[in-house]
C-alpha atoms as a PDB file:
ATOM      1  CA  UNK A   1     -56.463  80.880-118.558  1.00  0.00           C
ATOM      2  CA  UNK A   2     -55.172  80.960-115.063  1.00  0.00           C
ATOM      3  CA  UNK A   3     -58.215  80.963-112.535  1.00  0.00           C
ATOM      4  CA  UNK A   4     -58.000  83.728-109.445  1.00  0.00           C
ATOM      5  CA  UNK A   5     -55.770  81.804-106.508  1.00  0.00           C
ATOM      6  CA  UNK A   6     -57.851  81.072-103.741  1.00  0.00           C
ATOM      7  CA  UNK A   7     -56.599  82.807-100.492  1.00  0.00           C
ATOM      8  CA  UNK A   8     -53.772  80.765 -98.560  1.00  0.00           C
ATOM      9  CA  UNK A   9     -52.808  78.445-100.606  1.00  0.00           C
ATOM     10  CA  UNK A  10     -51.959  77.698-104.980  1.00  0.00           C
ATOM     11  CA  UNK A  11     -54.374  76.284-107.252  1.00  0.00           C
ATOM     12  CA  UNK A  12     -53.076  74.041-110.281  1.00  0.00           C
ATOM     13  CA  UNK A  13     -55.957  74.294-112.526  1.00  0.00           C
ATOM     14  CA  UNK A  14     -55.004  71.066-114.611  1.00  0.00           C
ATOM     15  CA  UNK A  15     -56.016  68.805-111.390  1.00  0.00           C
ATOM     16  CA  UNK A  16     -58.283  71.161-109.537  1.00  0.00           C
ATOM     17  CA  UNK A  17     -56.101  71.144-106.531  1.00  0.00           C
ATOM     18  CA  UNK A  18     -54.846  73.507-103.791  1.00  0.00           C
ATOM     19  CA  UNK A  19     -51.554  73.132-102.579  1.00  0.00           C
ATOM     20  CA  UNK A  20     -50.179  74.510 -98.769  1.00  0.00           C
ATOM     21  CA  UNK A  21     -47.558  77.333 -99.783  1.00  0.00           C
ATOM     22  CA  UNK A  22     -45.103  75.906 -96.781  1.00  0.00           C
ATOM     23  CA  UNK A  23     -43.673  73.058 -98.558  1.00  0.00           C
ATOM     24  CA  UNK A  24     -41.630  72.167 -95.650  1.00  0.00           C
ATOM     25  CA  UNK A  25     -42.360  67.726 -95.560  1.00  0.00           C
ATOM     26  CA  UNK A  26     -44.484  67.609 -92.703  1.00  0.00           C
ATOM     27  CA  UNK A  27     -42.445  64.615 -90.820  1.00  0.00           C
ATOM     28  CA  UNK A  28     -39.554  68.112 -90.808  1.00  0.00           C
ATOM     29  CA  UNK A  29     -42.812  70.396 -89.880  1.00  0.00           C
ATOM     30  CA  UNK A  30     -42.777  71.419 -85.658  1.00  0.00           C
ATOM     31  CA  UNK A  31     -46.287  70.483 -83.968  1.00  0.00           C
ATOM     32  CA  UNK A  32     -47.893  73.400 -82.790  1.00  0.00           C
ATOM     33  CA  UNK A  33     -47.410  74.738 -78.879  1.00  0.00           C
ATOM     34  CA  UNK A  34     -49.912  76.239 -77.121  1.00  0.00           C
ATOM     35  CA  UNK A  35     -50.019  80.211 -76.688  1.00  0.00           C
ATOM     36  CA  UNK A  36     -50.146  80.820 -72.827  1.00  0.00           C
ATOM     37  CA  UNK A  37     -51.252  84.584 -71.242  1.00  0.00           C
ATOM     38  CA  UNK A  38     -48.232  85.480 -69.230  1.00  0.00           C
ATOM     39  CA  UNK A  39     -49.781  86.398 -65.728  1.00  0.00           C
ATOM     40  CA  UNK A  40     -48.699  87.571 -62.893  1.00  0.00           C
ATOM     41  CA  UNK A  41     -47.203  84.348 -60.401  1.00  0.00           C
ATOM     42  CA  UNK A  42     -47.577  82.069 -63.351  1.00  0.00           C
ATOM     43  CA  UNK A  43     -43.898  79.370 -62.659  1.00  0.00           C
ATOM     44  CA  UNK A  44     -42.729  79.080 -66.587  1.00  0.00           C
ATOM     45  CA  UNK A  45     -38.481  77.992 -67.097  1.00  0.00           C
ATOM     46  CA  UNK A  46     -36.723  79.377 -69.322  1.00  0.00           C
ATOM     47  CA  UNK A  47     -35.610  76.935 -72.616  1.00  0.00           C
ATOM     48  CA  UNK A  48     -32.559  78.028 -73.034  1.00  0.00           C
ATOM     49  CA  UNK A  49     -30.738  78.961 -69.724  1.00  0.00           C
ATOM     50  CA  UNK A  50     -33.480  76.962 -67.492  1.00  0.00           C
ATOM     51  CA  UNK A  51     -34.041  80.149 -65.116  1.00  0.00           C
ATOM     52  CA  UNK A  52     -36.974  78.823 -63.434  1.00  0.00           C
ATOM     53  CA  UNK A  53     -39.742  81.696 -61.603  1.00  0.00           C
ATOM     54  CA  UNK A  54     -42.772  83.816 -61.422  1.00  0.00           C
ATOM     55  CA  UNK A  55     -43.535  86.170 -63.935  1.00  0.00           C
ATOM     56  CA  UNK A  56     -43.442  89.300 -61.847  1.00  0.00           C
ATOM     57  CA  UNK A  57     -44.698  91.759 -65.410  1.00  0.00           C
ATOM     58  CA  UNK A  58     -44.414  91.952 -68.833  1.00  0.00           C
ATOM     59  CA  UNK A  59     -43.337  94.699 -70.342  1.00  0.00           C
ATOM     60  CA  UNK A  60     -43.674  96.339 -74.317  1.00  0.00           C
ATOM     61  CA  UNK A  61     -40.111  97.254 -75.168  1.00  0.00           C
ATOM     62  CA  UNK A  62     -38.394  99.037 -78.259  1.00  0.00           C
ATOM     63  CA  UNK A  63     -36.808  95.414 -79.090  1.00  0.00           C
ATOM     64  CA  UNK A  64     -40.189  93.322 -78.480  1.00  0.00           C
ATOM     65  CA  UNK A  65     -42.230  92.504 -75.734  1.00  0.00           C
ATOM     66  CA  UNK A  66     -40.384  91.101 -72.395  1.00  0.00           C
ATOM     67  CA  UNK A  67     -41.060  89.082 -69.356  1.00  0.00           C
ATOM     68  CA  UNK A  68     -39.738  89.499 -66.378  1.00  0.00           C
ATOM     69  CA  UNK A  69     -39.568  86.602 -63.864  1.00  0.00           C
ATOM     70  CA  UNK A  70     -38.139  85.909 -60.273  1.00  0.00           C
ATOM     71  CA  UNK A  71     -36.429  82.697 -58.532  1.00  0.00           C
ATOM     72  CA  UNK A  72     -37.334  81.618 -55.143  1.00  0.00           C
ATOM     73  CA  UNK A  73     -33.947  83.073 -54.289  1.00  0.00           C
ATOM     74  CA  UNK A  74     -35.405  86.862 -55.398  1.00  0.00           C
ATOM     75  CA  UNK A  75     -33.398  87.233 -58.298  1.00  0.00           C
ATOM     76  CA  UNK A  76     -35.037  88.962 -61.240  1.00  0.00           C
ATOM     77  CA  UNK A  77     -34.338  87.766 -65.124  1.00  0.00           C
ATOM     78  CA  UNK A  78     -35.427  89.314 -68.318  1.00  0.00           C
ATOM     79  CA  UNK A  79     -36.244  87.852 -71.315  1.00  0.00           C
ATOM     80  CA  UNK A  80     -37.797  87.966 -74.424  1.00  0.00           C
ATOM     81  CA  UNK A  81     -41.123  86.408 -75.421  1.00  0.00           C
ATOM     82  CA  UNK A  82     -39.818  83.819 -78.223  1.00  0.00           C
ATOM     83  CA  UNK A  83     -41.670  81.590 -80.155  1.00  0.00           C
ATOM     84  CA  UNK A  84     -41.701  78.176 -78.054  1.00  0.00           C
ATOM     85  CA  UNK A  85     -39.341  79.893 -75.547  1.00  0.00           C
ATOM     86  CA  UNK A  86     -40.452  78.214 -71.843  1.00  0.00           C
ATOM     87  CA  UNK A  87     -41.865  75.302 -70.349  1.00  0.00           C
ATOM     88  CA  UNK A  88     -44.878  74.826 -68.649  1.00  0.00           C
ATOM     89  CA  UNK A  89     -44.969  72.414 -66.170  1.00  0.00           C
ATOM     90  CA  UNK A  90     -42.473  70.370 -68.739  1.00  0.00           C
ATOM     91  CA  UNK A  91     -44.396  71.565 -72.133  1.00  0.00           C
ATOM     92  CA  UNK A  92     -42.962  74.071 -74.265  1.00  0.00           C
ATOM     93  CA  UNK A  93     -45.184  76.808 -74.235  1.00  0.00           C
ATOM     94  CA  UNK A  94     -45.318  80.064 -76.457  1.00  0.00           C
ATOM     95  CA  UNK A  95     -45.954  83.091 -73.839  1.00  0.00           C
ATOM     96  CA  UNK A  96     -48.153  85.947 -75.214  1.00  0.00           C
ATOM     97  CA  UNK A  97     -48.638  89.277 -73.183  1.00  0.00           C
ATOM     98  CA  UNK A  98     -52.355  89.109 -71.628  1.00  0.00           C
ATOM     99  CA  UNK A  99     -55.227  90.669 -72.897  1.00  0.00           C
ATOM    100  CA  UNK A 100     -56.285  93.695 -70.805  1.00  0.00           C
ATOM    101  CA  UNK A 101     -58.713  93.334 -68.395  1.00  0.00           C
ATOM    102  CA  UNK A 102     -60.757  95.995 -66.878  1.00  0.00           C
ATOM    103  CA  UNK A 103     -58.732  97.325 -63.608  1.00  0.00           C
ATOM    104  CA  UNK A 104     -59.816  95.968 -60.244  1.00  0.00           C
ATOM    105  CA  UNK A 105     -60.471  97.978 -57.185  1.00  0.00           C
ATOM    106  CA  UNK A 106     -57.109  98.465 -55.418  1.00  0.00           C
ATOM    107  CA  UNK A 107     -56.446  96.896 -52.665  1.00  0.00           C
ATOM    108  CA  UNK A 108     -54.903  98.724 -49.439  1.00  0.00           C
ATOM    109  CA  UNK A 109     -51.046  99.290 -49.802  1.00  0.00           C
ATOM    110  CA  UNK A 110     -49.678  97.541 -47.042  1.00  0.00           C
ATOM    111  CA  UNK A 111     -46.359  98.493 -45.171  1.00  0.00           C
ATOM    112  CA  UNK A 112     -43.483  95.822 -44.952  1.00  0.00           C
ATOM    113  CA  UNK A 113     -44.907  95.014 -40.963  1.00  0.00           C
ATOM    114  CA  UNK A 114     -48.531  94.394 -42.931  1.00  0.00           C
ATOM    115  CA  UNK A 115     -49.796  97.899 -41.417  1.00  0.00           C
ATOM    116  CA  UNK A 116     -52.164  99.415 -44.012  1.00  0.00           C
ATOM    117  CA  UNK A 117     -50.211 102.414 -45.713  1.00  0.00           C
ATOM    118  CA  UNK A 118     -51.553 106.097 -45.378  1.00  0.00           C
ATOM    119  CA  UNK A 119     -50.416 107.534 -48.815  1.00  0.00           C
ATOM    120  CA  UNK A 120     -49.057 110.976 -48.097  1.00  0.00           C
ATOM    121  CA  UNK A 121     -48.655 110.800 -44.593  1.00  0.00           C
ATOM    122  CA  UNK A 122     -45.842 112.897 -43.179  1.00  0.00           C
ATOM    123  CA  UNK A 123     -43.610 111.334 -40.193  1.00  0.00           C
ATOM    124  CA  UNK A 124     -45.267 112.473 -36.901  1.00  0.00           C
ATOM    125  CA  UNK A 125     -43.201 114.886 -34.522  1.00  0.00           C
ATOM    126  CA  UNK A 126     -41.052 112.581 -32.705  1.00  0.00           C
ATOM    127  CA  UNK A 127     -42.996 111.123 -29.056  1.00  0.00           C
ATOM    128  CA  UNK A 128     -40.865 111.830 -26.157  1.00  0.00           C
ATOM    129  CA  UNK A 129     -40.787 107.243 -25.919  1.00  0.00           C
ATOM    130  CA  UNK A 130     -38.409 105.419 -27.212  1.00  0.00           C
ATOM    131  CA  UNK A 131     -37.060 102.058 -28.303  1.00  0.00           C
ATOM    132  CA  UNK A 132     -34.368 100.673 -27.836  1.00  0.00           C
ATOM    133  CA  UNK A 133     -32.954  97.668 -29.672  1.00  0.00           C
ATOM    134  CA  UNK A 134     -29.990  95.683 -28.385  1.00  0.00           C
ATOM    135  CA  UNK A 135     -27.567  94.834 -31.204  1.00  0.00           C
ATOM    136  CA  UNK A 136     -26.945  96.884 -34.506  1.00  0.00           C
ATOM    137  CA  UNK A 137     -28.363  94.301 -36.877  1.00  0.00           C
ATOM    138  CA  UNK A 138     -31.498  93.614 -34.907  1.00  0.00           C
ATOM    139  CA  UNK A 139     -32.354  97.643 -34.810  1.00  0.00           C
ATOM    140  CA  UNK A 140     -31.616  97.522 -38.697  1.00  0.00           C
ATOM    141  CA  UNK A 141     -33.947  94.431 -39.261  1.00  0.00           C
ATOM    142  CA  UNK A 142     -36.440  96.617 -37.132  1.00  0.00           C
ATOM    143  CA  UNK A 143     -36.092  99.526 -39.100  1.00  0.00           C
ATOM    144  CA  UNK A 144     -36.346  97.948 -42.539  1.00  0.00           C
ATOM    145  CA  UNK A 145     -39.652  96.029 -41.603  1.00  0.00           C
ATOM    146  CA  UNK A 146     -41.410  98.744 -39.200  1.00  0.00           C
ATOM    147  CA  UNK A 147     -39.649 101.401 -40.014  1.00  0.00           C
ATOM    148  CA  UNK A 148     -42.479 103.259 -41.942  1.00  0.00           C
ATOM    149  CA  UNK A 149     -44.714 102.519 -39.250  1.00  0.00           C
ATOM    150  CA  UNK A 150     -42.837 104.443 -36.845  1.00  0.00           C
ATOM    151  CA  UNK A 151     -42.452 107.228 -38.585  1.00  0.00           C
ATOM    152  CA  UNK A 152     -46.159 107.277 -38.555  1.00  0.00           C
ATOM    153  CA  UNK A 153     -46.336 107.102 -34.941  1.00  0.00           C
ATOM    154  CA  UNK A 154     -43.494 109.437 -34.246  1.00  0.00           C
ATOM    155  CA  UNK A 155     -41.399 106.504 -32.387  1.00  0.00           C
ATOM    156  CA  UNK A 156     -37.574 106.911 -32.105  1.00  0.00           C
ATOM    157  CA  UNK A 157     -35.589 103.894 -31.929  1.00  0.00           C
ATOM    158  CA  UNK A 158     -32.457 103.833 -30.427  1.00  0.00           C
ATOM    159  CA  UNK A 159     -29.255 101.377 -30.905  1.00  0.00           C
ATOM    160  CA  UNK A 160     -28.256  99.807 -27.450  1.00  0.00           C
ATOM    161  CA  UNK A 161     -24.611  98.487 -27.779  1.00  0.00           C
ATOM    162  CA  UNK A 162     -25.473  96.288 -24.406  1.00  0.00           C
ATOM    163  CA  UNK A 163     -27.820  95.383 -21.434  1.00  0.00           C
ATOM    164  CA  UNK A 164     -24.965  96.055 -18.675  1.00  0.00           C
ATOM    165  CA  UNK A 165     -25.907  99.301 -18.257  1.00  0.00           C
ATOM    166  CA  UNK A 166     -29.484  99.038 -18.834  1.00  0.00           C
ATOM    167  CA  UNK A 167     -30.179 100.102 -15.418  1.00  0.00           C
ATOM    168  CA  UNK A 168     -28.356 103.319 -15.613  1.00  0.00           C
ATOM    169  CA  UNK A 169     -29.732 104.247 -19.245  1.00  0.00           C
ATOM    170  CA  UNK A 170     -33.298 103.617 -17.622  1.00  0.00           C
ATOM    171  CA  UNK A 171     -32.765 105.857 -14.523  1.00  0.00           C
ATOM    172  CA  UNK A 172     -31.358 108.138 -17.066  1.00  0.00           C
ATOM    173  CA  UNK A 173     -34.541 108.458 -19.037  1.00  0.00           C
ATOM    174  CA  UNK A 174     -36.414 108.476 -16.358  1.00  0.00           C
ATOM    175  CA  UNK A 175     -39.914 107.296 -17.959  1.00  0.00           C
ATOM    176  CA  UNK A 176     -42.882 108.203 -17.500  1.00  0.00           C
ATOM    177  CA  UNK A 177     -46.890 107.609 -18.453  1.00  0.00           C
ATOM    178  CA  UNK A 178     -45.664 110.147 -21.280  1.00  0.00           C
ATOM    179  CA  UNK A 179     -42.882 109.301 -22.127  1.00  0.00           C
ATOM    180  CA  UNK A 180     -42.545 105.124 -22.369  1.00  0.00           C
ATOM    181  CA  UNK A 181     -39.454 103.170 -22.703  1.00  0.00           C
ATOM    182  CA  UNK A 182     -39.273  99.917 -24.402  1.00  0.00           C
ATOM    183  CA  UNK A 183     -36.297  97.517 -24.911  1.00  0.00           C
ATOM    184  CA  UNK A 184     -35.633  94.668 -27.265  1.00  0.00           C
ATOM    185  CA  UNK A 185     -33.095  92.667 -25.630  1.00  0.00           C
ATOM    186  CA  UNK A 186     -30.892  89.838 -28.270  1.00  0.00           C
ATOM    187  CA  UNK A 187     -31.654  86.288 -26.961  1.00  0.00           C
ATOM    188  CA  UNK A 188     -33.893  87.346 -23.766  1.00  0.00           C
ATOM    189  CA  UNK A 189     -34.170  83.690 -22.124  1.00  0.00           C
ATOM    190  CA  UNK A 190     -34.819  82.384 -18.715  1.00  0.00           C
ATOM    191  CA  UNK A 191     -31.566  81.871 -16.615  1.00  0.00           C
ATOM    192  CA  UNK A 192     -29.377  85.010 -18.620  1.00  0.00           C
ATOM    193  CA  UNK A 193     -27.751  87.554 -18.121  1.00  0.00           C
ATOM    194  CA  UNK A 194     -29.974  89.056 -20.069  1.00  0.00           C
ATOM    195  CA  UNK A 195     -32.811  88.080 -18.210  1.00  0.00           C
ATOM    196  CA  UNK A 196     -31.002  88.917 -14.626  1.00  0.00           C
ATOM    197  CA  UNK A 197     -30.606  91.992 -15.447  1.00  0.00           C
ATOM    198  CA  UNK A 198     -34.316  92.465 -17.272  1.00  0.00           C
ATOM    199  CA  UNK A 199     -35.610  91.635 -13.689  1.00  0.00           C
ATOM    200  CA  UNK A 200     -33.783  94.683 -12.042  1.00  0.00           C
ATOM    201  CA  UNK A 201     -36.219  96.713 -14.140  1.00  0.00           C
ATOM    202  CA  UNK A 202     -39.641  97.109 -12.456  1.00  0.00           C
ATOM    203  CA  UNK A 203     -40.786 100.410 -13.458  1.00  0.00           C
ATOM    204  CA  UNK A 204     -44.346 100.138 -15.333  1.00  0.00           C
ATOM    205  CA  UNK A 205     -43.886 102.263 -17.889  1.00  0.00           C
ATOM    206  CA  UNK A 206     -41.035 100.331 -19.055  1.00  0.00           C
ATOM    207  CA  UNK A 207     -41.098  96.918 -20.994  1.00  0.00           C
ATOM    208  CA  UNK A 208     -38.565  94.650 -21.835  1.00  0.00           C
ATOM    209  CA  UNK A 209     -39.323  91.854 -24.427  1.00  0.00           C
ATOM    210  CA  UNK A 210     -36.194  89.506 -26.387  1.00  0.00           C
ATOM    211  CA  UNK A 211     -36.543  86.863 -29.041  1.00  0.00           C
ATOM    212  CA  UNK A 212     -35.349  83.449 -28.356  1.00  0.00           C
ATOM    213  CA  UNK A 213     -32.664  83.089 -31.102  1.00  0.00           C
ATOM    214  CA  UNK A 214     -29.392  83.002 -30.644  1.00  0.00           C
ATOM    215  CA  UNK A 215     -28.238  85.638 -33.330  1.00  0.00           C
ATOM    216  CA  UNK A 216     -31.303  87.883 -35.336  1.00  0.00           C
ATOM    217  CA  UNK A 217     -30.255  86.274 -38.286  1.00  0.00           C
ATOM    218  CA  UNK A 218     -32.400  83.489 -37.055  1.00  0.00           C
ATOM    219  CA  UNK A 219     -34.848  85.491 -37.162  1.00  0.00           C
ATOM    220  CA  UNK A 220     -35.116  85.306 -40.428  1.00  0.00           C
ATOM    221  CA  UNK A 221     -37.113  82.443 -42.297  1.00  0.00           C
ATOM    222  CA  UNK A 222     -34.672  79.984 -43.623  1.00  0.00           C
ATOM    223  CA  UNK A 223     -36.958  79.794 -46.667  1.00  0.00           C
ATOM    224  CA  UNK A 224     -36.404  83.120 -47.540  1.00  0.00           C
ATOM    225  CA  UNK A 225     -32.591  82.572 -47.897  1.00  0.00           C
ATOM    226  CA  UNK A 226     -33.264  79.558 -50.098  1.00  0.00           C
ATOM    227  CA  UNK A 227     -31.835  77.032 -46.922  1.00  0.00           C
ATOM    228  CA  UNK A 228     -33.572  73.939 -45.517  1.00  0.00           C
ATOM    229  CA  UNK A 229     -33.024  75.330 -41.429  1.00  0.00           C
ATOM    230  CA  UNK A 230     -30.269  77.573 -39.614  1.00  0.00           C
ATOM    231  CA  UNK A 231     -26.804  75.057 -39.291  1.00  0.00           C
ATOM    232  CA  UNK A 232     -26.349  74.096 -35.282  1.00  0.00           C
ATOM    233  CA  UNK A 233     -22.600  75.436 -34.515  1.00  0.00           C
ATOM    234  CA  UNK A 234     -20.651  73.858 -31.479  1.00  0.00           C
ATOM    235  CA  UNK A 235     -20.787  75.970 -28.676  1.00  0.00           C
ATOM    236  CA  UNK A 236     -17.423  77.879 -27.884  1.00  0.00           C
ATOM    237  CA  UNK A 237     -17.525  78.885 -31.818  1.00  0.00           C
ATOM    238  CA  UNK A 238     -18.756  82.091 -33.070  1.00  0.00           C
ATOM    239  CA  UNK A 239     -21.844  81.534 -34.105  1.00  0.00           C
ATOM    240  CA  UNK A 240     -22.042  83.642 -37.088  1.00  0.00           C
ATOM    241  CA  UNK A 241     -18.541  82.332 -38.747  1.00  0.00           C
ATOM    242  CA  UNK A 242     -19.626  79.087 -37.903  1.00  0.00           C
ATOM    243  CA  UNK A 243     -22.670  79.488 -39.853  1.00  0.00           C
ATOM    244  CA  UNK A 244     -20.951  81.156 -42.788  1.00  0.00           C
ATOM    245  CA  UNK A 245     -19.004  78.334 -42.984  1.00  0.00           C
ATOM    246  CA  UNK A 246     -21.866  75.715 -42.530  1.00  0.00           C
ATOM    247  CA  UNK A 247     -23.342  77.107 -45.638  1.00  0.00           C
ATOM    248  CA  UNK A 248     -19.860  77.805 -47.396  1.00  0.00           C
ATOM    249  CA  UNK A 249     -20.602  81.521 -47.347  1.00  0.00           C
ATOM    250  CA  UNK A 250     -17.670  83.708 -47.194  1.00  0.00           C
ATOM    251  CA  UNK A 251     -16.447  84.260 -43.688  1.00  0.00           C
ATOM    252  CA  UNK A 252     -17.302  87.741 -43.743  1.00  0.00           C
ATOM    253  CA  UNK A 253     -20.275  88.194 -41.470  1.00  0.00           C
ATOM    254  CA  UNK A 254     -20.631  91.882 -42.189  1.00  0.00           C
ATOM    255  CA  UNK A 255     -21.042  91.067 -45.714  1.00  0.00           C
ATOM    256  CA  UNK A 256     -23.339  87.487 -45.076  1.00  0.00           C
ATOM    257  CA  UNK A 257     -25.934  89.865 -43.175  1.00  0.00           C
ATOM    258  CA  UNK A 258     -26.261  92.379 -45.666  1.00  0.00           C
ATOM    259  CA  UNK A 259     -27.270  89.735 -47.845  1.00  0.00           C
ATOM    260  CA  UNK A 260     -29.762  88.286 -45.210  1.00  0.00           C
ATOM    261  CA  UNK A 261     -31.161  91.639 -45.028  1.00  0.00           C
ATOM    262  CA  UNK A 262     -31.724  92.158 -48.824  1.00  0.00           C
ATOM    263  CA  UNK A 263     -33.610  88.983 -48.950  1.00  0.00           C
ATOM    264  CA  UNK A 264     -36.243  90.351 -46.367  1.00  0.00           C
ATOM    265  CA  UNK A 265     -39.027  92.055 -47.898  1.00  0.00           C
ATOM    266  CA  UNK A 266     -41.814  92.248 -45.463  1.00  0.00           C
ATOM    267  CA  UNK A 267     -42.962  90.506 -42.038  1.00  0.00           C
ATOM    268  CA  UNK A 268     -43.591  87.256 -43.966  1.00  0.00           C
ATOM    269  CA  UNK A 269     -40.004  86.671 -44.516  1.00  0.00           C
ATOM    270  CA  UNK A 270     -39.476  86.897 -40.437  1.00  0.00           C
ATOM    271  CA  UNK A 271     -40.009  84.421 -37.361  1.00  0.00           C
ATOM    272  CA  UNK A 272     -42.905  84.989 -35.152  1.00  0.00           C
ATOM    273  CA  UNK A 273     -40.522  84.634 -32.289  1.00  0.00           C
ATOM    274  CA  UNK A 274     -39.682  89.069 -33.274  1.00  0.00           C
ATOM    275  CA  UNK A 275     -43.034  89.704 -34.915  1.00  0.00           C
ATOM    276  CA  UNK A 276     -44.677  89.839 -31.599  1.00  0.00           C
ATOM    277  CA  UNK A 277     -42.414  91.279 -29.510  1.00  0.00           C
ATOM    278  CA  UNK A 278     -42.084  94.055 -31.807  1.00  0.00           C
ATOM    279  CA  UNK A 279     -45.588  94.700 -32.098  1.00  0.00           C
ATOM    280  CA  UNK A 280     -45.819  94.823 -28.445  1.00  0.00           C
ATOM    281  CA  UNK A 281     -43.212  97.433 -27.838  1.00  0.00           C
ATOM    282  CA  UNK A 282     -44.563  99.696 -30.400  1.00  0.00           C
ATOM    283  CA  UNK A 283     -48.516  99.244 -28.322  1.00  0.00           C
ATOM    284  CA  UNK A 284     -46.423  99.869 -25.133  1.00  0.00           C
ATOM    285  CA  UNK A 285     -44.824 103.647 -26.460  1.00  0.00           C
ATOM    286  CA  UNK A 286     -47.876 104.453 -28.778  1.00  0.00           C
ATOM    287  CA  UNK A 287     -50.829 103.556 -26.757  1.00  0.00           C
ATOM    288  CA  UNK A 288     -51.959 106.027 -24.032  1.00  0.00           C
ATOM    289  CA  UNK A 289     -48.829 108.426 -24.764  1.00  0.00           C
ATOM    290  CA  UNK A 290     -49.025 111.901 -26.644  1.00  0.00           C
ATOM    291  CA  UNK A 291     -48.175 112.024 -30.208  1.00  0.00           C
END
């Protein structure tokens, strides 16, 4: 009489042995990978496509569980969690969701400038300063990385096509101790125009600060555009077309800085060169001033 099988595996009861059900030969048999927790900032590739990045979440879907991981370039890819599916510092790895861990105290949310976030905060009634930025893209850079902080602080800031007629547009506003002006002038060095013209200012409760770059799209990090520096174009060439075509872009510079500005996520991605004048123009119309 047949004795009961023993769990996992066939009994022959003539020779007293157990035999493994998979009777795959084991020179065919795959060696087995190890199971790695997919966390957070954890650098896997991908086997099949080689999409390298950090797992930014995984995710329980109606097909199977997913993870979701980002190049250095920002892009975001999906996939599923396969058997032997990514490698691991060059070993095929088998990623697993991670266990649940108890939840950690948050952290402060942080704006894009690094500013700690007041959740629910309403934008302040608008201060009677202002700011004005010199150049359309530069007051868009501004408004995407301090934007939420001046809405806290009720600070307007303005688009100034051009210095020229700084002067007048000063005498204009006629400042005050309530009611500061501050100006961020594009490529504010010593010996321009720019500068000349900065020096006609004197009033105290106006400042004038400029970055040092020749275009604001220097002011972004190369490293956040996935480039080893910003290309050096001959002078007496547009700068911006020259770069586009440094870095065989498209020679559309309208479309090449919307791109540079969807790559910039916070005040990390950005030179210090704007950080601190920035900072110090919003001091300048916040500090002392009426809300």
């Amino acid at each position: 009489m047949r004795g009961r099988q023993p769990p996992g595996g066939q009994h022959d009861s003539r020779f007293g042995r157990r035999y493994d059900p998979d009777l795959t030969p084991p020179w065919k048999r795959r060696a087995p990978v190890p199971e790695v927790p997919a966390e957070p900032g954890l650098v896997v590739e991908e086997v099949s496509t080689g999409f390298c990045g950090a797992v930014i979440r995984c995710e329980k879907t109606a097909q199977g569980p997913t993870v979701t991981l980002e190049d250095r370039f920002g892009a975001h890819r999906v996939f599923p969690l396969e058997p032997r599916g990514f490698l691991l510092e060059g070993r095929v790895v088998t990623l697993v969701r991670p266990a649940r861990t108890p939840a950690a105290p948050a952290r402060p949310v942080r704006t894009a400038s690094g500013s700690i976030a007041v959740p629910g905060a309403r934008a302040r009634v608008a201060r009677a300063g202002r700011i004005y930025v010199e150049g359309r893209q530069d007051a868009e850079l501004v408004e995407k990385v301090w934007g939420d902080d001046l809405r806290i602080e009720g600070v307007v800031v303005e688009y100034l096509a051009g210095v020229d007629d700084l002067p007048a547009i000063v005498r204009e506003f006629a400042p005050s101790a309530e009611a500061r002006l501050g100006v961020l002038v594009d490529h504010l060095v010593p010996g321009s125009k720019e500068s000349r013209i900065a020096a006609e200012i004197t009033d105290p409760n106006v400042l004038i600060v400029g970055h040092p770059f020749v275009d604001v799209w220097q002011a972004v990090k190369p490293s956040t555009l996935g480039i080893p520096e910003w290309p050096r174009v001959p002078r007496g060439q547009d700068w911006k077309t020259g770069v586009c075509r440094a870095l065989g872009w498209p020679e559309h510079t309208g479309a090449a800085w919307r791109s540079i500005l969807d790559r910039v996520r916070d005040y990390r991605d950005l030179e210090p060169g704007l950080l601190g004048p920035v900072e110090h123009l919003i001091d300048h119309v916040t500090v002392g001033g009426p809300a």
